[in-house]
PDB file of N, CA and C in Angstrom:
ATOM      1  N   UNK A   1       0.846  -1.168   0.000  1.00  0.00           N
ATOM      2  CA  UNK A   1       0.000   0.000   0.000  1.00  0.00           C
ATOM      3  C   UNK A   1       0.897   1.238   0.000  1.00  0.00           C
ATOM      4  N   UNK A   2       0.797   2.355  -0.989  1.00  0.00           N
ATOM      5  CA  UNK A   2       1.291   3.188  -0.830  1.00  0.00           C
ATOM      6  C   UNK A   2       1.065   4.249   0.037  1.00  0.00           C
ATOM      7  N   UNK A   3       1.896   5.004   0.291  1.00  0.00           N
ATOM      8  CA  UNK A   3       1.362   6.236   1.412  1.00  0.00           C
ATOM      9  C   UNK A   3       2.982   7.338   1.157  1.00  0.00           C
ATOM     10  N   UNK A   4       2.049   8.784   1.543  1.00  0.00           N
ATOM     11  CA  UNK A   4       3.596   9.921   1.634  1.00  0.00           C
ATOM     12  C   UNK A   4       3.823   9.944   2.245  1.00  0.00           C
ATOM     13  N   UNK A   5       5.071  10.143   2.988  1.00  0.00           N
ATOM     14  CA  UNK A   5       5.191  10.350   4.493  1.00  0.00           C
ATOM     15  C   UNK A   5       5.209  11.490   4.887  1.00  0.00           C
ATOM     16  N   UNK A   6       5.266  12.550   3.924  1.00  0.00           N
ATOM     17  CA  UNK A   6       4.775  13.843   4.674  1.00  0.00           C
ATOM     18  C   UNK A   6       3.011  14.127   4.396  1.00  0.00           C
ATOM     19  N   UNK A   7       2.119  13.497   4.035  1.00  0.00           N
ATOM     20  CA  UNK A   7       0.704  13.452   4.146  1.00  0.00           C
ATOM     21  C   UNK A   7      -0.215  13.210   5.628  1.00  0.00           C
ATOM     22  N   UNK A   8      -0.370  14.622   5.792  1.00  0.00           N
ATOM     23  CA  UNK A   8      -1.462  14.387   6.825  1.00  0.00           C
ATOM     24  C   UNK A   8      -2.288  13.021   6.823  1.00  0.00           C
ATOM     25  N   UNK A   9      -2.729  12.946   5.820  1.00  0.00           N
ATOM     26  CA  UNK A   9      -3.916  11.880   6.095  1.00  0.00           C
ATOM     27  C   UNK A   9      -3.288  10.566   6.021  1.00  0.00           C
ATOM     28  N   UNK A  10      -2.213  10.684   5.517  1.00  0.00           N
ATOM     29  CA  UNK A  10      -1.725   9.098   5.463  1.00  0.00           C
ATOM     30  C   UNK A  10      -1.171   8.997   6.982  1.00  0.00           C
ATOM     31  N   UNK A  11      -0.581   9.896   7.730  1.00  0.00           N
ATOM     32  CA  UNK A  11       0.078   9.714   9.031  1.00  0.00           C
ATOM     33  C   UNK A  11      -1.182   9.226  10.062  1.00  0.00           C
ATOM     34  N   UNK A  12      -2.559   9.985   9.617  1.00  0.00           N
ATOM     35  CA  UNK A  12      -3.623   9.232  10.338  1.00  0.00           C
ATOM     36  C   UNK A  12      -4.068   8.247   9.804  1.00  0.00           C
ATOM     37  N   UNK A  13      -3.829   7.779   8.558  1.00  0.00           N
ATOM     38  CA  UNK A  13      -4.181   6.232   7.876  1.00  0.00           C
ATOM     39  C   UNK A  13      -3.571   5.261   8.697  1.00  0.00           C
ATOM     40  N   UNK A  14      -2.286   5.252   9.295  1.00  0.00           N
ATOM     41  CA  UNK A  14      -1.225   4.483   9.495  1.00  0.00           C
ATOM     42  C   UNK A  14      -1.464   4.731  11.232  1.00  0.00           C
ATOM     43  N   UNK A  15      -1.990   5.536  11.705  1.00  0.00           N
ATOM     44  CA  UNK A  15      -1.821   5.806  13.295  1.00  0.00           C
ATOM     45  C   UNK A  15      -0.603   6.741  13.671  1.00  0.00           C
ATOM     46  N   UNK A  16      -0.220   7.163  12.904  1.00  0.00           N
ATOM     47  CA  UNK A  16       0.718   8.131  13.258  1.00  0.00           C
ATOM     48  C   UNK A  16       0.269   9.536  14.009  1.00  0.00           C
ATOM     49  N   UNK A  17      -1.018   9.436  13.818  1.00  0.00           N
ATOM     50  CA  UNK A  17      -1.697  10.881  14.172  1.00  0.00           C
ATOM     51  C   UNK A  17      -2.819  10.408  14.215  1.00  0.00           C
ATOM     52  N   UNK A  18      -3.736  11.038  15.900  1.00  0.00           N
ATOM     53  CA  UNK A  18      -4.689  10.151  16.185  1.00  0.00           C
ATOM     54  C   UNK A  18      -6.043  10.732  15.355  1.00  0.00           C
ATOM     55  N   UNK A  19      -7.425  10.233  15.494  1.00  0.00           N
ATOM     56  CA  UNK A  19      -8.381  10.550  15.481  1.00  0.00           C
ATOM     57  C   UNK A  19      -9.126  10.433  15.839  1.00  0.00           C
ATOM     58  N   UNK A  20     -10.379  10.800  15.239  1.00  0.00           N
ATOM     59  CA  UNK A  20     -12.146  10.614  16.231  1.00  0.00           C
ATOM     60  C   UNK A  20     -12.665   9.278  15.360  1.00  0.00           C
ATOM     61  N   UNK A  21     -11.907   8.590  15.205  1.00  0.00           N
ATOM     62  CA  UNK A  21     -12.373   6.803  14.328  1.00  0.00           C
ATOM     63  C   UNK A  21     -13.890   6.788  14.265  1.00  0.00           C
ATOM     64  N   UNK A  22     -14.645   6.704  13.349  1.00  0.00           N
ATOM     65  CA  UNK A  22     -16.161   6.048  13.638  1.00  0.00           C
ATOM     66  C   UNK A  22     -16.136   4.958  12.432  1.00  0.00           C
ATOM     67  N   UNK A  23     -14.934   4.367  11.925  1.00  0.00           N
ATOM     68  CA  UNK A  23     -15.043   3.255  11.165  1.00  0.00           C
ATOM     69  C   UNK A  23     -13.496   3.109  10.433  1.00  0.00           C
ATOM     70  N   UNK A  24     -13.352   1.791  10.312  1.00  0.00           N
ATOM     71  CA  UNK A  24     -12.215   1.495   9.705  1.00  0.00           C
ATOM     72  C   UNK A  24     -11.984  -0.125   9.243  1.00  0.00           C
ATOM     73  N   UNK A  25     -12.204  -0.203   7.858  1.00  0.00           N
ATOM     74  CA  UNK A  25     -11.226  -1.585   7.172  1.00  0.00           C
ATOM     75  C   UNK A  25     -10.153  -1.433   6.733  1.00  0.00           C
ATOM     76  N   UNK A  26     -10.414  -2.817   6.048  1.00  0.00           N
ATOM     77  CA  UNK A  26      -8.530  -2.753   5.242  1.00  0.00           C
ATOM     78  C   UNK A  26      -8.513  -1.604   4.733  1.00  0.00           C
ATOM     79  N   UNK A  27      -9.356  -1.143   4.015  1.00  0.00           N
ATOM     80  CA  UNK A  27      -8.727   0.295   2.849  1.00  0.00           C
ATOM     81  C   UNK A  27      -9.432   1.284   3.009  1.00  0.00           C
ATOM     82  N   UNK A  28     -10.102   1.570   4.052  1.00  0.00           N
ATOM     83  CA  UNK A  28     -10.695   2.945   4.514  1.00  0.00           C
ATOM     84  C   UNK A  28     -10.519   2.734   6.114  1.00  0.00           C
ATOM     85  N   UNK A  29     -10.373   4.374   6.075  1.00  0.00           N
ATOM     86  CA  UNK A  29     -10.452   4.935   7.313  1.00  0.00           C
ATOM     87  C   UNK A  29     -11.536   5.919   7.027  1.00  0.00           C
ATOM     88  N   UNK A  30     -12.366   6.382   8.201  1.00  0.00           N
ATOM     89  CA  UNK A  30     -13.551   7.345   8.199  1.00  0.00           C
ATOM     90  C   UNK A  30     -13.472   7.584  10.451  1.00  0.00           C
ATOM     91  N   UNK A  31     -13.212   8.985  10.148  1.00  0.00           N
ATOM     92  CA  UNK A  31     -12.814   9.847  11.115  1.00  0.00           C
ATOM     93  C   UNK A  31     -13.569  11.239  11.092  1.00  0.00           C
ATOM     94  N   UNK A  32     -14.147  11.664  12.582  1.00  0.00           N
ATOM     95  CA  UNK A  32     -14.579  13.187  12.307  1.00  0.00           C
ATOM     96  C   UNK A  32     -13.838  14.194  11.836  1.00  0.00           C
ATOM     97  N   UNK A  33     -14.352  15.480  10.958  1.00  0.00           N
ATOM     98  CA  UNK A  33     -13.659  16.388  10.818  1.00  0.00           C
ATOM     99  C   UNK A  33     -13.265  17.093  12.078  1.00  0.00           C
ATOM    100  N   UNK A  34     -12.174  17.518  12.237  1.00  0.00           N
ATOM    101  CA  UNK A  34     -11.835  18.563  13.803  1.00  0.00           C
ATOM    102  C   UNK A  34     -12.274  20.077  13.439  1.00  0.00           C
ATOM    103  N   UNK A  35     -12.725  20.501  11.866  1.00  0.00           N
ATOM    104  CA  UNK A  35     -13.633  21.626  12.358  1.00  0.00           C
ATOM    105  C   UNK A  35     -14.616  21.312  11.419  1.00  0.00           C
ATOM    106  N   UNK A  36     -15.575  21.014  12.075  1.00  0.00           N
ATOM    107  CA  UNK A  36     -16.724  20.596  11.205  1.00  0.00           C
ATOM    108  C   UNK A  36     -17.701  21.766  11.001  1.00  0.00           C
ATOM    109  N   UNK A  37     -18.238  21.433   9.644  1.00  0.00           N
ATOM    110  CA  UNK A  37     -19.017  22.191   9.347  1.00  0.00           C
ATOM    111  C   UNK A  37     -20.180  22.230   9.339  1.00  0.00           C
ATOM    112  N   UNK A  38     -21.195  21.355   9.798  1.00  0.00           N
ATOM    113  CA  UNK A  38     -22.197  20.389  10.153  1.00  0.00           C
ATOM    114  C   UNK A  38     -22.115  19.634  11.498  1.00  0.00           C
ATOM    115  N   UNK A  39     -23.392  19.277  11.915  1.00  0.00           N
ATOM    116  CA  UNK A  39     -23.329  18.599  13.295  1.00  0.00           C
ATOM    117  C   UNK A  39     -22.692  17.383  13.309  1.00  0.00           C
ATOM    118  N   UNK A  40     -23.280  16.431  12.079  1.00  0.00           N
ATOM    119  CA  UNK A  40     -22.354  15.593  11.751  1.00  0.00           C
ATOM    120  C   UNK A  40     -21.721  16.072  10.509  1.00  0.00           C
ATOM    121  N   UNK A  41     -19.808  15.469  10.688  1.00  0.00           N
ATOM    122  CA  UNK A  41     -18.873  15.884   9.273  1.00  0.00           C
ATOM    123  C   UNK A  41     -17.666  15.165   9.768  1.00  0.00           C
ATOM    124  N   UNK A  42     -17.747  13.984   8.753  1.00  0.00           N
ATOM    125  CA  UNK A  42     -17.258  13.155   8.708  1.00  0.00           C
ATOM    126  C   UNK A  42     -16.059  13.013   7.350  1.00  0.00           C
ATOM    127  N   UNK A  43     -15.217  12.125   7.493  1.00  0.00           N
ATOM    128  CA  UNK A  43     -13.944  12.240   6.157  1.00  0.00           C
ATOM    129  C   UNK A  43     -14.277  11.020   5.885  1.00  0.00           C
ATOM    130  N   UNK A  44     -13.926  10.446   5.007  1.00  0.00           N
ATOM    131  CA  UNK A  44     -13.827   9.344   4.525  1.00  0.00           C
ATOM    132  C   UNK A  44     -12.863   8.973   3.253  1.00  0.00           C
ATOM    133  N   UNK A  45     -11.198   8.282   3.771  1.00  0.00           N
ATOM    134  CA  UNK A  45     -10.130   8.383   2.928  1.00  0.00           C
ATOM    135  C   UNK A  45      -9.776   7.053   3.059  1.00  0.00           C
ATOM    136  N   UNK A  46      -9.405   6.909   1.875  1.00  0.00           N
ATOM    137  CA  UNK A  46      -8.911   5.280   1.335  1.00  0.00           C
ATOM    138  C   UNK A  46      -7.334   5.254   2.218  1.00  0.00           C
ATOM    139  N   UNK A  47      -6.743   4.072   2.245  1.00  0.00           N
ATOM    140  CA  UNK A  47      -5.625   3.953   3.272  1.00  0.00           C
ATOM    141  C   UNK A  47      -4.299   4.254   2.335  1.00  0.00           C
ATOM    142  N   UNK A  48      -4.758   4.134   0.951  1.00  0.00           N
ATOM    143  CA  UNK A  48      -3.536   4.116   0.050  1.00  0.00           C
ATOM    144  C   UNK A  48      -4.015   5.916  -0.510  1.00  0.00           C
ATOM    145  N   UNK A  49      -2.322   6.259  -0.806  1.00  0.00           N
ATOM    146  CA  UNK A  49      -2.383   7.629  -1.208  1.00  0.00           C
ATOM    147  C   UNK A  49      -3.078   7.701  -2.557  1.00  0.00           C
ATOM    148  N   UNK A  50      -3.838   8.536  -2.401  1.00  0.00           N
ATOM    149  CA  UNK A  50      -4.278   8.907  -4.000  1.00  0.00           C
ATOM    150  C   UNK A  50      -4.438  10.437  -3.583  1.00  0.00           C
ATOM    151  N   UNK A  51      -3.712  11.098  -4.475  1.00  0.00           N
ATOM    152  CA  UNK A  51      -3.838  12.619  -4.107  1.00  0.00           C
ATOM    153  C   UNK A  51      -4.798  13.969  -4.091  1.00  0.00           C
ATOM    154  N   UNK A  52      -5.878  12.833  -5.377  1.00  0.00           N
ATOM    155  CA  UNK A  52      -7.045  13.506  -5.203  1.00  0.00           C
ATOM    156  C   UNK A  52      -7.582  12.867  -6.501  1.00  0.00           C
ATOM    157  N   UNK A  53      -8.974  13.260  -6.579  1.00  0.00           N
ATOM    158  CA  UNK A  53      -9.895  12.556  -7.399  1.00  0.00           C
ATOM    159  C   UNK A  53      -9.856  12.948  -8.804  1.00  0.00           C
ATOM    160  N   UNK A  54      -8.846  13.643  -8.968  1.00  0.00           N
ATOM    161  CA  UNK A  54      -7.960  13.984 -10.608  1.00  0.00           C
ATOM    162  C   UNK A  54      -6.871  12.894 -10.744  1.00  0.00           C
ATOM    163  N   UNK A  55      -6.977  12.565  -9.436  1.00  0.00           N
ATOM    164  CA  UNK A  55      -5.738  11.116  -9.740  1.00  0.00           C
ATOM    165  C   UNK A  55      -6.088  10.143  -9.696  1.00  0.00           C
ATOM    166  N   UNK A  56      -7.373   9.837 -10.103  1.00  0.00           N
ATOM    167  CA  UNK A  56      -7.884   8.517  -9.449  1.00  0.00           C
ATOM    168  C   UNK A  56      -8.074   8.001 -10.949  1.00  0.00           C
ATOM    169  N   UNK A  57      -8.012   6.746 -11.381  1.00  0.00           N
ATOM    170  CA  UNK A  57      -8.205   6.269 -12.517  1.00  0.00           C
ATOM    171  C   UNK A  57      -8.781   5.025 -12.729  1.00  0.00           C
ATOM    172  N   UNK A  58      -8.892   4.151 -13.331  1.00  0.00           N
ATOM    173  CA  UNK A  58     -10.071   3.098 -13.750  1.00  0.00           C
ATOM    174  C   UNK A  58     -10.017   1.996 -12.063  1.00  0.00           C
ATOM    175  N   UNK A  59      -9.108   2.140 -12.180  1.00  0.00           N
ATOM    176  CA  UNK A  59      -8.484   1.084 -11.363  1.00  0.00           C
ATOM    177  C   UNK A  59      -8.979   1.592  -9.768  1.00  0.00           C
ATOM    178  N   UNK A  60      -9.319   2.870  -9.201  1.00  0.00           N
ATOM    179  CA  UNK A  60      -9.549   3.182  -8.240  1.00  0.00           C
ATOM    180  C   UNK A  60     -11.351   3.596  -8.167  1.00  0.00           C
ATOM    181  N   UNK A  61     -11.773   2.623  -9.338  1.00  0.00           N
ATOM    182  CA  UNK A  61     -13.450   2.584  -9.489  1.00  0.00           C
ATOM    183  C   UNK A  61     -13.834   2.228  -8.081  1.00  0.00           C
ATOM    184  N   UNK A  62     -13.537   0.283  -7.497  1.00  0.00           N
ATOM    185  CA  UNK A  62     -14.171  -0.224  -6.888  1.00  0.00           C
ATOM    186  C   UNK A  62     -14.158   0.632  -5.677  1.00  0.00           C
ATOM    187  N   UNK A  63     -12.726   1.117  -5.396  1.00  0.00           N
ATOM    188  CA  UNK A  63     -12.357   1.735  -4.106  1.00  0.00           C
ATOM    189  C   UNK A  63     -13.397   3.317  -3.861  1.00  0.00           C
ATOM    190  N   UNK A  64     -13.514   4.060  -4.694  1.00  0.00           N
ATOM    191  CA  UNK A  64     -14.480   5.118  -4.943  1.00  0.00           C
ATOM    192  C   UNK A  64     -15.998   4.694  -4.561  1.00  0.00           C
ATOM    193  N   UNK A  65     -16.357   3.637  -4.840  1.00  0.00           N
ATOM    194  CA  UNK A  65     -18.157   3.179  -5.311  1.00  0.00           C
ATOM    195  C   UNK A  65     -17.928   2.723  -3.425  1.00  0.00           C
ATOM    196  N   UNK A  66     -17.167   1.876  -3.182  1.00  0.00           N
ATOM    197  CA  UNK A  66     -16.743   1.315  -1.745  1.00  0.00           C
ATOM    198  C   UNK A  66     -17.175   2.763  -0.898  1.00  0.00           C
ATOM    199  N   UNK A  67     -16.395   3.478  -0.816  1.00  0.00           N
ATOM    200  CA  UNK A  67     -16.289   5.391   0.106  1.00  0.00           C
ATOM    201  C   UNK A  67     -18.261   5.700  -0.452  1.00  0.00           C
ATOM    202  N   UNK A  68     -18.331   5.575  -1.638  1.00  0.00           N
ATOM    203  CA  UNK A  68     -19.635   6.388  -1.525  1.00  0.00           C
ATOM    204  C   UNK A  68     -21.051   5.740  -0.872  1.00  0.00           C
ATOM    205  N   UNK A  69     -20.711   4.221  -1.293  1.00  0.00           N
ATOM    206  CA  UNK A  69     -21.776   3.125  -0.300  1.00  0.00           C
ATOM    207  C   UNK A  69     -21.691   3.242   0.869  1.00  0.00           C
ATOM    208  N   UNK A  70     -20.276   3.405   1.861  1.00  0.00           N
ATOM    209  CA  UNK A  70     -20.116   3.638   3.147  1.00  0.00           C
ATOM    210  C   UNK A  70     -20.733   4.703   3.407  1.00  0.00           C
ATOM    211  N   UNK A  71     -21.226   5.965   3.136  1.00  0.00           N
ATOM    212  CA  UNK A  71     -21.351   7.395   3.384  1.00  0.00           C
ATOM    213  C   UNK A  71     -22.817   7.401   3.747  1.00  0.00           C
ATOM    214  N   UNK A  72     -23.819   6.877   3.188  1.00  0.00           N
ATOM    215  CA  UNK A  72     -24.947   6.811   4.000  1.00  0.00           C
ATOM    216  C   UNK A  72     -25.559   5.999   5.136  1.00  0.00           C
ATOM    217  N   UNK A  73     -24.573   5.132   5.097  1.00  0.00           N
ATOM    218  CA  UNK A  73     -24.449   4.306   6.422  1.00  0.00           C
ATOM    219  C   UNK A  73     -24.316   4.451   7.675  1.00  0.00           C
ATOM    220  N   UNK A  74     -22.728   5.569   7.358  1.00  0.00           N
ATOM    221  CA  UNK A  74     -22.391   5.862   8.462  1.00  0.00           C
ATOM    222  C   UNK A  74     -23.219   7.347   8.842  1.00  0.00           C
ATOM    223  N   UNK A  75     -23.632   8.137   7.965  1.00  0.00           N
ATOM    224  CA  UNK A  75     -24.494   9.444   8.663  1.00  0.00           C
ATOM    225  C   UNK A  75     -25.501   8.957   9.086  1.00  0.00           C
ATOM    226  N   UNK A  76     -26.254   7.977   8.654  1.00  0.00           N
ATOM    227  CA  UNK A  76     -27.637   7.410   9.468  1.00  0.00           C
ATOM    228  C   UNK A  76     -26.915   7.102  11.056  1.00  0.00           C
ATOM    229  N   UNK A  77     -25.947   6.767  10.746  1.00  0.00           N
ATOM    230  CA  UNK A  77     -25.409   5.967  12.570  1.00  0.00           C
ATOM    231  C   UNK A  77     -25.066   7.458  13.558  1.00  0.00           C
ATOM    232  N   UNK A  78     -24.389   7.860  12.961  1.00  0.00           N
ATOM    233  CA  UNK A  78     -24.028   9.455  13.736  1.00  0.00           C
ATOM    234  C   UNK A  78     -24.849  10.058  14.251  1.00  0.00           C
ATOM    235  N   UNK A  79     -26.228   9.931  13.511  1.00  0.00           N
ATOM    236  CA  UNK A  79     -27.317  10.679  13.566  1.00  0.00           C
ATOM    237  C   UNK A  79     -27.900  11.750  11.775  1.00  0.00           C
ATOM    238  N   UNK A  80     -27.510  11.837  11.724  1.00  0.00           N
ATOM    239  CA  UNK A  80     -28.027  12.548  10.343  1.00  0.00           C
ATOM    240  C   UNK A  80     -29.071  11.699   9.501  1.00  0.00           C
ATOM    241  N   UNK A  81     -30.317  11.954   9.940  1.00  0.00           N
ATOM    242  CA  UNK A  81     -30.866  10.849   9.743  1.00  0.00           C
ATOM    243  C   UNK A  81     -32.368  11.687   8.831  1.00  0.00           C
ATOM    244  N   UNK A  82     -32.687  13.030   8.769  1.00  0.00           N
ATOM    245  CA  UNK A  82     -32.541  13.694   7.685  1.00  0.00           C
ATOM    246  C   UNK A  82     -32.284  14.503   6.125  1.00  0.00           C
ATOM    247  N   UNK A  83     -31.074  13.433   6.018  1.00  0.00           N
ATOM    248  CA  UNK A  83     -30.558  13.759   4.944  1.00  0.00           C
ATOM    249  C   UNK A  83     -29.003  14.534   5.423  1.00  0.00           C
ATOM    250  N   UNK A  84     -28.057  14.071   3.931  1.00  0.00           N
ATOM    251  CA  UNK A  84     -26.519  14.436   4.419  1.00  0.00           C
ATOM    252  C   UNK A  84     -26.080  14.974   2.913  1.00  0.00           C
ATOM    253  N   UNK A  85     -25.157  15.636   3.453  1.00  0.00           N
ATOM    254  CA  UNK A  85     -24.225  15.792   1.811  1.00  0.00           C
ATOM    255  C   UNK A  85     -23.049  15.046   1.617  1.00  0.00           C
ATOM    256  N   UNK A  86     -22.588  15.095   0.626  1.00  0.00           N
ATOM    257  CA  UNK A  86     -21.405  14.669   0.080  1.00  0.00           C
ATOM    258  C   UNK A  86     -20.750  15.354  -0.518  1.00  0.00           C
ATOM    259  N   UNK A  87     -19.284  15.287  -0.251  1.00  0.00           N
ATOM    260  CA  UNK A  87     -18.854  16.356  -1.126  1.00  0.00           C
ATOM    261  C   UNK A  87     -16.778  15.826  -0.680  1.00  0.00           C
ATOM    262  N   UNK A  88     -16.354  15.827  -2.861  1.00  0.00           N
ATOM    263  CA  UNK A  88     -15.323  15.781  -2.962  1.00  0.00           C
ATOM    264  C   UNK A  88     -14.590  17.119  -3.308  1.00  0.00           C
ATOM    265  N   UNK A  89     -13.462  17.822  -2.753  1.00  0.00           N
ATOM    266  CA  UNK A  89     -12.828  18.953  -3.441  1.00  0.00           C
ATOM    267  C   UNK A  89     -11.790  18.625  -3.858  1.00  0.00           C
ATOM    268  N   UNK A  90     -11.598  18.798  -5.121  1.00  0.00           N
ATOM    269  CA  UNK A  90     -10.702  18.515  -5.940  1.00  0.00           C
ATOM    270  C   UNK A  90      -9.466  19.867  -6.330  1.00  0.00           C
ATOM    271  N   UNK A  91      -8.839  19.636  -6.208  1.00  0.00           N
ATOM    272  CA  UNK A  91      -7.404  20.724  -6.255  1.00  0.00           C
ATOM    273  C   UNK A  91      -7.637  21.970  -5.762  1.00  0.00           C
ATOM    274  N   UNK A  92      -6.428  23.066  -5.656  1.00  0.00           N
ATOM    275  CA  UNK A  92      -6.839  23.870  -5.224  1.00  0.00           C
ATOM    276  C   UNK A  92      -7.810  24.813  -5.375  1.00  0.00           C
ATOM    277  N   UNK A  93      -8.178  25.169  -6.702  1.00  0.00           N
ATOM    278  CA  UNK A  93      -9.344  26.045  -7.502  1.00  0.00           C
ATOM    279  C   UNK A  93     -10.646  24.796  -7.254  1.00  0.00           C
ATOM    280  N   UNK A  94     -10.945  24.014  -6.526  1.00  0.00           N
ATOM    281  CA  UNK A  94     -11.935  23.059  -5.849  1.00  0.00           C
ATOM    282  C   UNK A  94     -11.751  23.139  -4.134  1.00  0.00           C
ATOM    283  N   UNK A  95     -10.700  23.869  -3.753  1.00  0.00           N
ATOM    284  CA  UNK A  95     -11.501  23.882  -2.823  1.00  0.00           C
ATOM    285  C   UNK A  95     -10.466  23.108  -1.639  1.00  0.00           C
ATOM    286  N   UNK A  96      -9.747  21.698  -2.512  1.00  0.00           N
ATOM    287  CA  UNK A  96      -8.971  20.801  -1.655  1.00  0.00           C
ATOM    288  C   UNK A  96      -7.337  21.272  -0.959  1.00  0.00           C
ATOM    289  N   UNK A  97      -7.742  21.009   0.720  1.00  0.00           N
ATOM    290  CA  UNK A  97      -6.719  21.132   1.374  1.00  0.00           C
ATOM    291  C   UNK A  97      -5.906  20.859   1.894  1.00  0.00           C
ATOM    292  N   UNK A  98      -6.272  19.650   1.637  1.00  0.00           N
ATOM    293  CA  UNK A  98      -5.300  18.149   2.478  1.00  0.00           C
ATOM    294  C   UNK A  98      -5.023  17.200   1.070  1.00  0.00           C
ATOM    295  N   UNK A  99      -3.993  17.300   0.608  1.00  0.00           N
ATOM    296  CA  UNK A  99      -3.700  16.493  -0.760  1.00  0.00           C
ATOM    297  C   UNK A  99      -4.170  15.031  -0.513  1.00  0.00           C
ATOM    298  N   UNK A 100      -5.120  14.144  -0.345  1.00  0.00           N
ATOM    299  CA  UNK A 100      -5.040  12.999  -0.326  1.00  0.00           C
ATOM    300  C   UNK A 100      -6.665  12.762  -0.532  1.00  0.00           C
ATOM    301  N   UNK A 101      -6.915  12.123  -1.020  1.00  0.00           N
ATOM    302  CA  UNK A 101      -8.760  11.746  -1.620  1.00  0.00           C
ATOM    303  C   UNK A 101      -9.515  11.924  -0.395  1.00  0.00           C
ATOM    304  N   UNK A 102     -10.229  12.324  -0.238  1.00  0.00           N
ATOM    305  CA  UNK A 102     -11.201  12.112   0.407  1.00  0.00           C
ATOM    306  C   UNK A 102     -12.077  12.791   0.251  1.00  0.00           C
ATOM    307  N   UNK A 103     -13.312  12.244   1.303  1.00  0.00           N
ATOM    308  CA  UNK A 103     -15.177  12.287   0.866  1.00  0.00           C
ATOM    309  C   UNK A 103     -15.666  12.854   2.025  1.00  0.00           C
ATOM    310  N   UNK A 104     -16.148  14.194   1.915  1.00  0.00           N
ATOM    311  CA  UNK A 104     -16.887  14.796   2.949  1.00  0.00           C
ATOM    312  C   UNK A 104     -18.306  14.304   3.765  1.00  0.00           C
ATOM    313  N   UNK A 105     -18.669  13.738   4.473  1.00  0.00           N
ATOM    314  CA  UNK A 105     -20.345  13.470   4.625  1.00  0.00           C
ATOM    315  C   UNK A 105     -20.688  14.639   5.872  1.00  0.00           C
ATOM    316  N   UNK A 106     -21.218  15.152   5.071  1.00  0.00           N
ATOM    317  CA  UNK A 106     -21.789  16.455   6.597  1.00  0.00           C
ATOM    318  C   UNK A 106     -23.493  16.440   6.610  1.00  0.00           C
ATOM    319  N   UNK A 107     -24.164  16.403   7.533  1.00  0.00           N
ATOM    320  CA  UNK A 107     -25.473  16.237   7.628  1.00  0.00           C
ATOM    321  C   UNK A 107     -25.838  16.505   9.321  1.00  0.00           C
ATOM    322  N   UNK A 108     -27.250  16.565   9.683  1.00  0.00           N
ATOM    323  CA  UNK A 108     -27.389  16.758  10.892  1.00  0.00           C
ATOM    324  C   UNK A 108     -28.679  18.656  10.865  1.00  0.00           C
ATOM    325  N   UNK A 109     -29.286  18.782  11.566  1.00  0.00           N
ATOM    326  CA  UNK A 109     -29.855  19.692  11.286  1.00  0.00           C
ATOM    327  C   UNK A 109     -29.260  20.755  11.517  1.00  0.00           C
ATOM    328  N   UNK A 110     -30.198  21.654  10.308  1.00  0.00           N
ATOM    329  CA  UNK A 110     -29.453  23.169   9.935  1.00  0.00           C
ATOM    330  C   UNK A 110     -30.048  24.200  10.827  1.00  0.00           C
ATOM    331  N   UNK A 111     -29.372  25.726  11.181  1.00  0.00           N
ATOM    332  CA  UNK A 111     -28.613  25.758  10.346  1.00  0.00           C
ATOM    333  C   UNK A 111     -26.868  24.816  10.117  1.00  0.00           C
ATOM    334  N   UNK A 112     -26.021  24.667   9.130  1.00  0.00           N
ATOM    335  CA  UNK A 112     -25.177  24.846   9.602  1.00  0.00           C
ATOM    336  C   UNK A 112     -23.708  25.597   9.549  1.00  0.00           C
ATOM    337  N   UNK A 113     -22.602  25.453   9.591  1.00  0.00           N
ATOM    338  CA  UNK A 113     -21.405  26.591   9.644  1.00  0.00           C
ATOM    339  C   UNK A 113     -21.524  26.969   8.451  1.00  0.00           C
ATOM    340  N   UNK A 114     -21.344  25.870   7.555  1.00  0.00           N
ATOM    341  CA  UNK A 114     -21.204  26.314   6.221  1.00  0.00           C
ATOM    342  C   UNK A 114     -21.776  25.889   5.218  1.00  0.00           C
ATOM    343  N   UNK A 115     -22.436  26.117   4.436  1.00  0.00           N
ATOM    344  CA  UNK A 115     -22.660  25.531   2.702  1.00  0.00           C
ATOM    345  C   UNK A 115     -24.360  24.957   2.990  1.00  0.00           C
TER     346      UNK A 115
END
């Protein structure tokens, strides 16, 4: 499995840097955001580096469809049981701040911080 070693998210893929865990297999980790923007806001990042969803290619289908099936699962469990969003940011003119894939699930009643 690949990983950077200067990547935030891979140092918490690996346990190098702790988190708020609310799920984890072989190839995902899913952890709270520490500033969330929603009551529930949740990450959801594959364990292998992919730097973002401009880098993702045929081959990182199953692993993608895997993150987006998990995402209503886990906001029903949190509580967001209402309805949630999803949301990928892709490079910097998208928005993305942490170079490594991942899947926003924020839900929970409004208002909330942002969006």
């Amino acid at each position: 499995m690949s990983h950077d070693p200067n990547c935030l998210f891979c140092k918490i893929a690996t346990g190098q840097i702790p988190s708020a865990k609310v799920h984890e297999d072989d190839e995902l980790l899913v952890f709270k955001d520490i500033h969330p923007a929603a009551p529930v806001h949740l990450l959801v990042i594959p364990k292998v580096h992919v730097a973002s969803l401009a880098d993702a290619d045929d081959s990182h289908a199953p692993l993608l469809g895997r993150m987006l099936a998990l995402a209503p699962k886990l906001a029903r469990e949190q509580g967001a049981n209402n309805g949630f969003r999803v949301v990928i940011n892709t490079g910097h003119d998208g928005g993305q701040e942490v170079h490594h894939l991942h899947l926003h699930v924020m839900g929970g009643p409004r208002p909330w911080k942002h969006g």
